[in-house]
N, C-alpha and C. Protein backbone atom coordinates (compact mmCIF):
# COMPACT_ATOMS: atom_id res chain seq x y z
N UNK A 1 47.26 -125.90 84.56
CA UNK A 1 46.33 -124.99 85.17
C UNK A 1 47.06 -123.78 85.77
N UNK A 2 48.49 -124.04 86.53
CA UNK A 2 48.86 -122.26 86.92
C UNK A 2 49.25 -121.19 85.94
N UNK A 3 49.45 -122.48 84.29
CA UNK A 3 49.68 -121.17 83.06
C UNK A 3 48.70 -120.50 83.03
N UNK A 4 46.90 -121.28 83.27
CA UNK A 4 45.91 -120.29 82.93
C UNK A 4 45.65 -119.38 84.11
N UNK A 5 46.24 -120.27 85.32
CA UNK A 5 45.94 -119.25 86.31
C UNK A 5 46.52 -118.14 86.27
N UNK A 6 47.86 -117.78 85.93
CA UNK A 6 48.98 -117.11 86.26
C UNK A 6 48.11 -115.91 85.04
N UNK A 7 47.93 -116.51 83.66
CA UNK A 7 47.13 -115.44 82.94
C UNK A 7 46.44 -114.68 83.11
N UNK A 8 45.60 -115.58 83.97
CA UNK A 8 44.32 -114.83 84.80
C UNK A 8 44.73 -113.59 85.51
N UNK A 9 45.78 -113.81 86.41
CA UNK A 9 45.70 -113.36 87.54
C UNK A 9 46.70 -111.64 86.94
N UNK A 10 47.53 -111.70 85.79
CA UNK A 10 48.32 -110.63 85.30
C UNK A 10 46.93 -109.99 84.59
N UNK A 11 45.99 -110.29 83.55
CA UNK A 11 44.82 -109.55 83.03
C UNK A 11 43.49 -109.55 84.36
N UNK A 12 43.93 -109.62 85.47
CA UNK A 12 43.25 -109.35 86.05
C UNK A 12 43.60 -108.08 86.72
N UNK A 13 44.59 -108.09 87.03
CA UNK A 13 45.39 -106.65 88.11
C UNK A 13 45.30 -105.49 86.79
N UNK A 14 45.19 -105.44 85.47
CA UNK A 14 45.11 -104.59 84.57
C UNK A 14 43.94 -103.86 84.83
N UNK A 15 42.56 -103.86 85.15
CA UNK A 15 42.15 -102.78 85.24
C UNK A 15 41.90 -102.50 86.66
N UNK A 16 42.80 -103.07 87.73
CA UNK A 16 42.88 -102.81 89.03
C UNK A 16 44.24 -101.31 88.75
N UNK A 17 44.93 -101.53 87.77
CA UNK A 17 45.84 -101.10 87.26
C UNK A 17 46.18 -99.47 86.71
N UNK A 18 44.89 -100.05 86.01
CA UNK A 18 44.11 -98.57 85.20
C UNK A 18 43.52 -97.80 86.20
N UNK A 19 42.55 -98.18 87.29
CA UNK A 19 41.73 -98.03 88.37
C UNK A 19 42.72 -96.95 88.88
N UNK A 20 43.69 -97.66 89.07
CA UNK A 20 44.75 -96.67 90.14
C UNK A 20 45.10 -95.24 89.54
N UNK A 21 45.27 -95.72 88.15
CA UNK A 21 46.39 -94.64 87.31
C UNK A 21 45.26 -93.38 86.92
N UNK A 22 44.10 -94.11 86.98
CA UNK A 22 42.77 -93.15 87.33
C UNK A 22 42.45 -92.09 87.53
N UNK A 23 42.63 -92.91 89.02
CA UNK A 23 42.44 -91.86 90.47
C UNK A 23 43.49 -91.05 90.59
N UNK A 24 44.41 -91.24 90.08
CA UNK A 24 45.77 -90.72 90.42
C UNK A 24 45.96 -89.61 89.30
N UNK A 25 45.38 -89.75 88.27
CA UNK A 25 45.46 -88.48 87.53
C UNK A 25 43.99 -87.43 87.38
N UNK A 26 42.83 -88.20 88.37
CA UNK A 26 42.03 -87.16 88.43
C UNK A 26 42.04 -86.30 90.01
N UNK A 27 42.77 -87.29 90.85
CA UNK A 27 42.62 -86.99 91.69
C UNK A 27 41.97 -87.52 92.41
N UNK A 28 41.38 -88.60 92.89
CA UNK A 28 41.08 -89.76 93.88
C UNK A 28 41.00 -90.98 93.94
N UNK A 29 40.67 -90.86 95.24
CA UNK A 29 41.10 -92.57 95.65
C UNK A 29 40.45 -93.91 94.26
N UNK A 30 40.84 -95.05 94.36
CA UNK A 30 40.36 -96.22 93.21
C UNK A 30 39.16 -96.44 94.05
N UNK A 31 39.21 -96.55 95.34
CA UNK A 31 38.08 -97.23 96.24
C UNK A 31 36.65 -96.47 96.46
N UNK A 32 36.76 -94.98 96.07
CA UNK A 32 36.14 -94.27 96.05
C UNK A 32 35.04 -94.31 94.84
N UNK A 33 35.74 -95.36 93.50
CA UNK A 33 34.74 -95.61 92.51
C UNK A 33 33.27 -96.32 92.66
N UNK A 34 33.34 -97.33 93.07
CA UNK A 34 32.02 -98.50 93.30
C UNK A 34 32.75 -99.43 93.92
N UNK A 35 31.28 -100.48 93.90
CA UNK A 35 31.40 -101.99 94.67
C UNK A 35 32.79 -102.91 93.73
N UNK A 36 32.01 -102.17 92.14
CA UNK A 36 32.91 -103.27 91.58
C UNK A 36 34.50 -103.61 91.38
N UNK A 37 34.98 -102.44 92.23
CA UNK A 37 36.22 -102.31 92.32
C UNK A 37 36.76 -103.83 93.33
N UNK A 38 36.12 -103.46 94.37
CA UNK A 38 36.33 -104.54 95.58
C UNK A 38 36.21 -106.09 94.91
N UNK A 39 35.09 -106.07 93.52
CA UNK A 39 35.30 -107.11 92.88
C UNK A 39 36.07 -107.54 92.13
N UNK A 40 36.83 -106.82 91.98
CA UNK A 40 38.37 -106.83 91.17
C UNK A 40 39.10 -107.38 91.84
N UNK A 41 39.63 -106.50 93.17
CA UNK A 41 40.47 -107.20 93.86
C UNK A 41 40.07 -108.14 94.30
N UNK A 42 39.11 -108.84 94.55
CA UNK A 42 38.91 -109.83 95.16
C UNK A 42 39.12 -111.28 94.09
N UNK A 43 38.65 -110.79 93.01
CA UNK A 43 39.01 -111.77 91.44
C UNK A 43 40.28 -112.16 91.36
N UNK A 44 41.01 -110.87 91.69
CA UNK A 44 42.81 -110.85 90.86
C UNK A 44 43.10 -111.68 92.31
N UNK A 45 42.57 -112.20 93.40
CA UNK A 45 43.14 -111.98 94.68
C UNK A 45 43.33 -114.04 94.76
N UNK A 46 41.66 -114.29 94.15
CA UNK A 46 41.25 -115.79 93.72
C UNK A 46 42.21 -116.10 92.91
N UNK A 47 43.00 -115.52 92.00
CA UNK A 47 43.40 -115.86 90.48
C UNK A 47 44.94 -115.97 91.16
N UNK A 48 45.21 -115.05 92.19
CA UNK A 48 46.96 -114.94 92.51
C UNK A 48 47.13 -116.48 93.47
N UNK A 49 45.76 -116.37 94.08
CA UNK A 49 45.72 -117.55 94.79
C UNK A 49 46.46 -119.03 94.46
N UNK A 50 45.13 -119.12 93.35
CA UNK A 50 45.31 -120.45 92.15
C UNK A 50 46.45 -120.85 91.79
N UNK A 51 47.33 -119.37 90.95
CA UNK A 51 48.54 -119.31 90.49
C UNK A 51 49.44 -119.64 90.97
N UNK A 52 49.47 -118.81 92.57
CA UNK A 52 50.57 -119.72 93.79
C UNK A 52 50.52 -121.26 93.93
N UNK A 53 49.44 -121.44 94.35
CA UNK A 53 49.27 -122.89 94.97
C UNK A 53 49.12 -124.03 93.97
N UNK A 54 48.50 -123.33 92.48
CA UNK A 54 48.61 -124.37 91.33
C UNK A 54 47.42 -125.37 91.79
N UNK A 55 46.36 -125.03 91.75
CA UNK A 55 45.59 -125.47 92.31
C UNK A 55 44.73 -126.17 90.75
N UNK A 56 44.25 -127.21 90.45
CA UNK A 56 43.42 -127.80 89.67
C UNK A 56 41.80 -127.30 89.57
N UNK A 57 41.63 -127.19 90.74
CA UNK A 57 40.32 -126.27 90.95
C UNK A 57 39.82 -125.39 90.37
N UNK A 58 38.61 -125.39 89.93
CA UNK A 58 37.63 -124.33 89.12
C UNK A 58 37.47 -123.25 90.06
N UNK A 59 37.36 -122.86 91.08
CA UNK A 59 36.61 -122.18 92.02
C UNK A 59 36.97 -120.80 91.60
N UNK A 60 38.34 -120.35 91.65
CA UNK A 60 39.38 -119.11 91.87
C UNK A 60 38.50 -118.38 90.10
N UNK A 61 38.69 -119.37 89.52
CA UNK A 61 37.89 -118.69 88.22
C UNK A 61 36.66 -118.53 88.20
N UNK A 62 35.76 -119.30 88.70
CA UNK A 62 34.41 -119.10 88.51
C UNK A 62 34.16 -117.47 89.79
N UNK A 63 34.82 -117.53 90.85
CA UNK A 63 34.81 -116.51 91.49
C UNK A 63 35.31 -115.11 90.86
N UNK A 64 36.20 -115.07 90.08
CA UNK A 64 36.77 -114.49 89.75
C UNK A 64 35.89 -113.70 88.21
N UNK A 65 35.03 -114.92 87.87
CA UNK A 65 33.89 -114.37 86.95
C UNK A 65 33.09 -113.39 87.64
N UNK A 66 32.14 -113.91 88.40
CA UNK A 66 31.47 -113.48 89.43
C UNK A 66 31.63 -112.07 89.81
N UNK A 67 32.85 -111.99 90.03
CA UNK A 67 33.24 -110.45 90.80
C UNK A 67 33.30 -109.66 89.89
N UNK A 68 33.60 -110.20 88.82
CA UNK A 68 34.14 -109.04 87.22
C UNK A 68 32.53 -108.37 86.79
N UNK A 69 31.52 -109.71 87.05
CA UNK A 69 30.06 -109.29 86.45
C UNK A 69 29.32 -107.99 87.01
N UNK A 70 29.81 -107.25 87.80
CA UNK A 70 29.15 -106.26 88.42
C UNK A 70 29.74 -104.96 87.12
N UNK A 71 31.07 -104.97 86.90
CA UNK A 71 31.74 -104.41 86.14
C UNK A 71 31.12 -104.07 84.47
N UNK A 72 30.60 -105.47 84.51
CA UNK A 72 30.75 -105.44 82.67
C UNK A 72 29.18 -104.68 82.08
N UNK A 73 28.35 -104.65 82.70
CA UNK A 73 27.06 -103.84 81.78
C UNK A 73 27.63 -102.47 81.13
N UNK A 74 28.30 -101.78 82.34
CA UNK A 74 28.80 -100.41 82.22
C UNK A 74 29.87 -100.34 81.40
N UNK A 75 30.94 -101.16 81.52
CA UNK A 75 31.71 -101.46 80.78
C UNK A 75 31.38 -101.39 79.09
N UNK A 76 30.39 -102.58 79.00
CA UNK A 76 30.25 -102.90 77.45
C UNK A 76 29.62 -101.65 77.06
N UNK A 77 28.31 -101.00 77.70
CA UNK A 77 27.58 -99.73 77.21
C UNK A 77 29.09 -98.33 77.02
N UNK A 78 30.35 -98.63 77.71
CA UNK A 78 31.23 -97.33 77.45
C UNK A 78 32.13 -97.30 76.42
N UNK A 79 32.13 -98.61 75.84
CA UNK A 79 32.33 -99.02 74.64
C UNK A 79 32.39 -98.40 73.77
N UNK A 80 31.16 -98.00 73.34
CA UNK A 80 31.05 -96.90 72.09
C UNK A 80 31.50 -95.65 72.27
N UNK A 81 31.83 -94.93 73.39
CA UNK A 81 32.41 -93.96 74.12
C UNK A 81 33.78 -93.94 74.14
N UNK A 82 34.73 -94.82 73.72
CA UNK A 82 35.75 -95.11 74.25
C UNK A 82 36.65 -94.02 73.98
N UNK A 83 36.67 -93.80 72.59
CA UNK A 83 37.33 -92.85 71.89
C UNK A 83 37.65 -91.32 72.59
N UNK A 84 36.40 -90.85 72.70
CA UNK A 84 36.06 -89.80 73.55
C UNK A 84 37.08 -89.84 75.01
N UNK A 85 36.92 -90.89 75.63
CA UNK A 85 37.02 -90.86 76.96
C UNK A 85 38.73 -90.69 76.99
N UNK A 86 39.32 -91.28 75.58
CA UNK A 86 40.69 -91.69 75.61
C UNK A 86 40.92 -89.89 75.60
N UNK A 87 40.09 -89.52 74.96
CA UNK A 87 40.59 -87.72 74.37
C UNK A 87 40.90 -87.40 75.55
N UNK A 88 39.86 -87.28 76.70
CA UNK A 88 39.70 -86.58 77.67
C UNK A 88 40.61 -87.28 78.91
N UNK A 89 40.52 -88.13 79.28
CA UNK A 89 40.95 -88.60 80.29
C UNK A 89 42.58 -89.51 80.22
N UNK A 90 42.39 -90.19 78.84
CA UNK A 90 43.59 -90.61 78.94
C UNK A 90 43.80 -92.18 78.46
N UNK A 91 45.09 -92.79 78.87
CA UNK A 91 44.88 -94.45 77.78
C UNK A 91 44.37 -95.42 79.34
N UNK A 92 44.83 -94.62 80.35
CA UNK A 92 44.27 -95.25 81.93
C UNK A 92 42.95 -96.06 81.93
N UNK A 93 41.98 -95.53 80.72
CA UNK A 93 40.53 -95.72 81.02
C UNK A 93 40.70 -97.00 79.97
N UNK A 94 41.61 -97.21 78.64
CA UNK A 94 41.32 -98.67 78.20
C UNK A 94 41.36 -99.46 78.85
N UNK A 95 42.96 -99.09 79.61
CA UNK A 95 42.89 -100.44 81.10
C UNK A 95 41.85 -101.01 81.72
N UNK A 96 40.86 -99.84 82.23
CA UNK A 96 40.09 -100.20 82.93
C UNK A 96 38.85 -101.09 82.37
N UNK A 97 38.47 -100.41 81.11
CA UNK A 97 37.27 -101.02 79.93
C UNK A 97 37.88 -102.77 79.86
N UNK A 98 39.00 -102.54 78.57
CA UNK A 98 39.62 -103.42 78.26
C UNK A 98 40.08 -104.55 79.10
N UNK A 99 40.34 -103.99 80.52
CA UNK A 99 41.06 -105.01 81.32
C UNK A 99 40.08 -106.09 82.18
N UNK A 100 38.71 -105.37 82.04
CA UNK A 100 37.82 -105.68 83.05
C UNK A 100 37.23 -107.12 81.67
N UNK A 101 37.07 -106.37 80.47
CA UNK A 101 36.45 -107.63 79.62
C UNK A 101 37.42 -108.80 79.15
N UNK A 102 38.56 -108.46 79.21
CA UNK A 102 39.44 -109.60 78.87
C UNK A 102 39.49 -110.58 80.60
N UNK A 103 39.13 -109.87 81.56
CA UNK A 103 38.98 -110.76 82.63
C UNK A 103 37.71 -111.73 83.01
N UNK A 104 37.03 -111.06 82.11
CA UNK A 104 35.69 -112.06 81.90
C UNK A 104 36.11 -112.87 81.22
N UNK A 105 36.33 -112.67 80.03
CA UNK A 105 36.79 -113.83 79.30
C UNK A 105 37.74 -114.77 79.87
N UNK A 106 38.83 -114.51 80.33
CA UNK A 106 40.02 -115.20 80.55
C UNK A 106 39.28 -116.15 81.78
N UNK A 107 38.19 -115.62 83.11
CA UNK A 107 37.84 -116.31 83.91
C UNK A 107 36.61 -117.53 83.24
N UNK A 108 35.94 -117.13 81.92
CA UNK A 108 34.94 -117.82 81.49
C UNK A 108 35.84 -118.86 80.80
N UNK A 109 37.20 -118.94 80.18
CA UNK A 109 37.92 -119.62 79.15
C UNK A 109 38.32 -120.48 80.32
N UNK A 110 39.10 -120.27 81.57
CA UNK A 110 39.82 -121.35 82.45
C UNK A 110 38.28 -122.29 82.90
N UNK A 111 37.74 -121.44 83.38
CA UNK A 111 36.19 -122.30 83.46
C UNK A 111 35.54 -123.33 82.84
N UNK A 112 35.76 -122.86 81.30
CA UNK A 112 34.87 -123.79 80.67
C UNK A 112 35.70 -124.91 79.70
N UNK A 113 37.02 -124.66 79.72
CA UNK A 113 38.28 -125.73 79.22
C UNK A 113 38.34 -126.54 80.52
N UNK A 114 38.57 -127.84 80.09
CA UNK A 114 38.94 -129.15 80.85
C UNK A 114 39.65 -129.23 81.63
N UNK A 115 40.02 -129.65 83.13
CA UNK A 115 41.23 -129.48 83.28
C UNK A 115 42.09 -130.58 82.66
N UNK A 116 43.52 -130.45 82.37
CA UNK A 116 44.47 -131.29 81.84
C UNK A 116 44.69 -131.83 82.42
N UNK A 117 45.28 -133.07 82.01
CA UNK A 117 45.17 -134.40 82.56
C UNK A 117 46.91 -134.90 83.52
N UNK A 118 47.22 -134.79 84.46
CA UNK A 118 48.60 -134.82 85.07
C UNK A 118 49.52 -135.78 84.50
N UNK A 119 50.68 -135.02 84.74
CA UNK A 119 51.74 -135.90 84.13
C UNK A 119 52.05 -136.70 84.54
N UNK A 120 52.05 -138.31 83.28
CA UNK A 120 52.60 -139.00 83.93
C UNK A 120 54.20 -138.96 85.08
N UNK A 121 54.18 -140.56 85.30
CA UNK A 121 55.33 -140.29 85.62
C UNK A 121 56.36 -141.23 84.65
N UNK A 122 57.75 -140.97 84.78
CA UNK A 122 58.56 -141.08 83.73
C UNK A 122 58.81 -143.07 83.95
N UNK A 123 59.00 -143.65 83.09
CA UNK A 123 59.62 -144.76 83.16
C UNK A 123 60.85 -144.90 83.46
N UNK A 124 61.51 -145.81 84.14
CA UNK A 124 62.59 -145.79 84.77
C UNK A 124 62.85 -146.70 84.60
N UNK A 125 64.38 -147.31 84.10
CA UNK A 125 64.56 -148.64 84.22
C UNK A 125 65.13 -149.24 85.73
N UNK A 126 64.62 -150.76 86.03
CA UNK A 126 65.24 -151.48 87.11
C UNK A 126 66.28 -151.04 87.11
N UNK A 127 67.15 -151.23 89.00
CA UNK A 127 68.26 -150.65 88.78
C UNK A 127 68.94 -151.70 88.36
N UNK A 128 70.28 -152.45 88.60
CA UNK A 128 71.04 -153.58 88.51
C UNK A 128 71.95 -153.11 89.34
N UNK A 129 72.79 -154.50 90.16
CA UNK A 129 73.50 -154.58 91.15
C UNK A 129 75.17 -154.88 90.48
N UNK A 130 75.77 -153.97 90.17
CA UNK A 130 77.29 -154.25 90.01
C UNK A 130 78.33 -154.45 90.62
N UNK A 131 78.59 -156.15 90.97
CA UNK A 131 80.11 -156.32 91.68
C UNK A 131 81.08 -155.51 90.57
């Protein structure tokens, strides 16, 4: 679970990523965009969580869905736009498209896979006592 977390949590900071490189080449703040920004960080924030602590838990992902969903209507409708937007603005904005739908996914994939089953532990032989 922290491989999927750890996945999560690197395609999650990607269009927190883009967000930045954004603002920074139009000229303002990331925070200044919408709500769904705050849902980003708060996703990538669940996902860094998980990753640290290695946590078995669904939660960090299903939250991490959650926050992305404000993102994706606009997202999928800019889609067909993309091209355009790359002309004008730059490759900053795939990040943001791209990064936001691969975080849906990646939070819907840890979600809906099993968790794996812990490792055993190793067999060991008795010790023996040598005069």
């Amino acid at each position: 679970m922290k491989r999927r977390y750890t996945i999560l949590f690197f395609i999650a900071l990607s269009p927190l990523i883009g967000m930045s490189w954004l603002g920074s080449t139009l000229g303002f703040s990331m925070w200044s965009m919408h709500l769904g920004t705050i849902g980003m960080v708060v996703g990538a924030a669940a996902a860094g969580y998980a990753a640290f602590c290695a946590t078995t838990r669904k939660w960090p992902a299903v939250l991490a869905l959650v926050t992305t969903l404000p993102m994706l209507p606009g997202d999928i409708q800019a889609l067909g736009d993309l091209g355009y937007f790359m002309e004008t603005i730059g490759l900053s904005i795939v990040l943001v498209f791209v990064g936001s739908l691969a975080t849906a996914v990646a939070a819907l994939v840890v979600t809906v896979l099993p968790v794996p089953p812990l490792p055993r532990e190793p067999q060991v032989a008795p010790a023996r006592v040598v005069d």
